[in-house]
Protein backbone atom coordinates (compact mmCIF):
# COMPACT_ATOMS: atom_id res chain seq x y z
CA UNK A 1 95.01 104.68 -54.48
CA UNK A 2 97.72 102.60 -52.55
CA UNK A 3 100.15 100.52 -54.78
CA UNK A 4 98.15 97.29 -53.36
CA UNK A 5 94.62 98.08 -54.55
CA UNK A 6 96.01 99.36 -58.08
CA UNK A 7 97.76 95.21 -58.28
CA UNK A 8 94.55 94.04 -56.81
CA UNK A 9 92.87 96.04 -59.41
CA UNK A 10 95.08 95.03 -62.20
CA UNK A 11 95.45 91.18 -61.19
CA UNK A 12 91.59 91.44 -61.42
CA UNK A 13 91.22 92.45 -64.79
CA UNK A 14 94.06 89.99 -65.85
CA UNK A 15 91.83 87.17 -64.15
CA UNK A 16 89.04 88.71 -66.04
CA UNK A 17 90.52 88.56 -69.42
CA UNK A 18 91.69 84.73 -69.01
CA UNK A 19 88.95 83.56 -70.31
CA UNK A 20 89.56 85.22 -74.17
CA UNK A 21 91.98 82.78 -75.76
CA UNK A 22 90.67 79.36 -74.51
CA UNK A 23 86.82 80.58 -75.54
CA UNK A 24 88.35 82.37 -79.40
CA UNK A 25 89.79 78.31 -79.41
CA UNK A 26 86.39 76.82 -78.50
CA UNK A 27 84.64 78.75 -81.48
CA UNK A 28 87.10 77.62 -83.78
CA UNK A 29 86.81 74.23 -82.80
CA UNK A 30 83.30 73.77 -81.96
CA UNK A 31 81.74 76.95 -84.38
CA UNK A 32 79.80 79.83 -82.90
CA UNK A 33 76.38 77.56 -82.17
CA UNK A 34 77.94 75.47 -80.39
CA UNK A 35 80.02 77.70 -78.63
CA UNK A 36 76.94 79.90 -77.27
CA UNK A 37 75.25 76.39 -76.86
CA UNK A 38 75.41 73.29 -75.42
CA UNK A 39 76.53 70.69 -77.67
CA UNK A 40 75.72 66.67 -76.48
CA UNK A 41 79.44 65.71 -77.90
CA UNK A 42 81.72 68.50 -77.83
CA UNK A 43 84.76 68.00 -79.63
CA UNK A 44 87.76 68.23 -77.61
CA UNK A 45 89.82 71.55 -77.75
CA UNK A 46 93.46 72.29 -78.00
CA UNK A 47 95.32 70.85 -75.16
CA UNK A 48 96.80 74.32 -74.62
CA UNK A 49 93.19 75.92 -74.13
CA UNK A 50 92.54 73.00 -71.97
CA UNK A 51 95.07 74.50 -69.88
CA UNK A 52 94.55 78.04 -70.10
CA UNK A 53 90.93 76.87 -68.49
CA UNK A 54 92.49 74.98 -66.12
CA UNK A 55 94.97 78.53 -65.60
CA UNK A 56 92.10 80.50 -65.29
CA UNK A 57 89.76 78.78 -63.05
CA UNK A 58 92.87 78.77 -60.76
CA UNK A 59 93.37 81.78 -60.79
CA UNK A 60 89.97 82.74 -59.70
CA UNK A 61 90.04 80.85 -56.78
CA UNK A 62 93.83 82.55 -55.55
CA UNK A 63 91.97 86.20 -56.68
CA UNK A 64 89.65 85.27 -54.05
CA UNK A 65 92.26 84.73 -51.45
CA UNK A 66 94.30 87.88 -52.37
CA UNK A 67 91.73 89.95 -52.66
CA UNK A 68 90.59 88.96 -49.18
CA UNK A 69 94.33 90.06 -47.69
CA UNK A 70 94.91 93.31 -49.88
CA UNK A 71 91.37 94.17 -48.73
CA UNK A 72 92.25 93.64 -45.00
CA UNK A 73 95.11 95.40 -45.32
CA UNK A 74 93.65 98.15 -46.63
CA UNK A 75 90.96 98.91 -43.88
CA UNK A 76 93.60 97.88 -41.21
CA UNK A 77 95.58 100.73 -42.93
CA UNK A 78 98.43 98.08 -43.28
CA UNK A 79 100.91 100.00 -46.56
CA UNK A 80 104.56 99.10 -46.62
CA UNK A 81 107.36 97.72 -48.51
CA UNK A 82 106.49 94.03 -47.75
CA UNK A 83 102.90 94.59 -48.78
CA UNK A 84 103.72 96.66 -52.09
CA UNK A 85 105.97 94.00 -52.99
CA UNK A 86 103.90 91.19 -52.23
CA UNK A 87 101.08 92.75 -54.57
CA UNK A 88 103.77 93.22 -57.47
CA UNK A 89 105.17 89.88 -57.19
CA UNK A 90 102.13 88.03 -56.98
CA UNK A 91 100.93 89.83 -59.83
CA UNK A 92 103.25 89.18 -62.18
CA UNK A 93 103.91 85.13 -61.00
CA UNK A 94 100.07 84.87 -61.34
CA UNK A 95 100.25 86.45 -65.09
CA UNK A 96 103.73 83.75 -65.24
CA UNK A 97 101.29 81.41 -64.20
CA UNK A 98 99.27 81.30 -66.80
CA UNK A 99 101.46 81.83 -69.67
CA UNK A 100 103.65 78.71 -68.46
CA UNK A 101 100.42 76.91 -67.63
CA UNK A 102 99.43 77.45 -71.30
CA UNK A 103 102.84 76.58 -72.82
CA UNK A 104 102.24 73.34 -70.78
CA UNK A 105 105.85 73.98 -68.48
CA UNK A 106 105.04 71.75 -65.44
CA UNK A 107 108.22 73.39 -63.24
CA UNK A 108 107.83 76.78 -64.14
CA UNK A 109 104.18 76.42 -63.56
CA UNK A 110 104.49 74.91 -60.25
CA UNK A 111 107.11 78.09 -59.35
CA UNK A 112 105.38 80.59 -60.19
CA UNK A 113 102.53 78.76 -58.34
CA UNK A 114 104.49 79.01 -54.94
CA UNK A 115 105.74 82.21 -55.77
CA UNK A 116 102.31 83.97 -55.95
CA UNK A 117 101.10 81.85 -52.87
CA UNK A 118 104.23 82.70 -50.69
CA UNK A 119 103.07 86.43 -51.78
CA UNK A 120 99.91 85.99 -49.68
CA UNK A 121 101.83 84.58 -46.77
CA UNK A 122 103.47 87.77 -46.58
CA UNK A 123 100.46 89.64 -46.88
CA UNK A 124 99.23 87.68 -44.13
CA UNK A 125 101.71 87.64 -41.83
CA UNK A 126 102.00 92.24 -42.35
CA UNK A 127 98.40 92.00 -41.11
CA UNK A 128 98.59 89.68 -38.40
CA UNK A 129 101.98 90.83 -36.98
């Protein structure tokens, strides 16, 4: 498996695991009906798990996106440097992402932000080039 599937693969499961901390915060707030149902008036949940949901819904509309280009790059047979570091960096600024989203940092947040989406520029421009 190329090193840009195995960070597609991994920045999957992270995406897929995103979910856990703002959902633990929801049944402690809200109780375990309410949680599985669908309470009229809610009460309102940490302002950090507000966040992480915010985090997470984010990043499953980038994993879309990078999926798409390590995907592409993979049937176009497209493996370097560029592309190997592209998947590791925007791995890890995705994963900064969310921590810093959750901690409520607005400039880290928006950094590692650009960071991850300048990582599928590259990716783009190794397949189109």
């Amino acid at each position: 498996m190329s090193v840009e599937l195995k960070y597609l693969t991994w920045t999957a499961l992270l995406t897929a695991l995103m979910w856990i901390p703002y959902v633990l915060n929801r049944a402690m707030v809200w109780g375990l009906m309410d949680t599985v149902g669908y309470p009229e008036n809610p009460k309102p949940l940490a302002a950090w798990a507000e966040r992480l949901k915010k985090a997470h819904y984010n990043a499953v509309e980038s994993l879309a996106v990078f999926a798409a280009m390590v995907l592409v790059a993979n049937a176009a047979n497209i493996h370097n440097d560029a592309t190997a570091a592209a998947c590791a960096i925007y791995f890890w600024a995705r994963l900064a992402h969310f921590l810093v989203y959750g901690l409520g940092i607005p400039w880290l947040r928006t950094l590692a932000f650009t960071v991850a989406w300048i990582c599928l520029l590259v990716l783009a421009w190794q397949i189109l080039s």
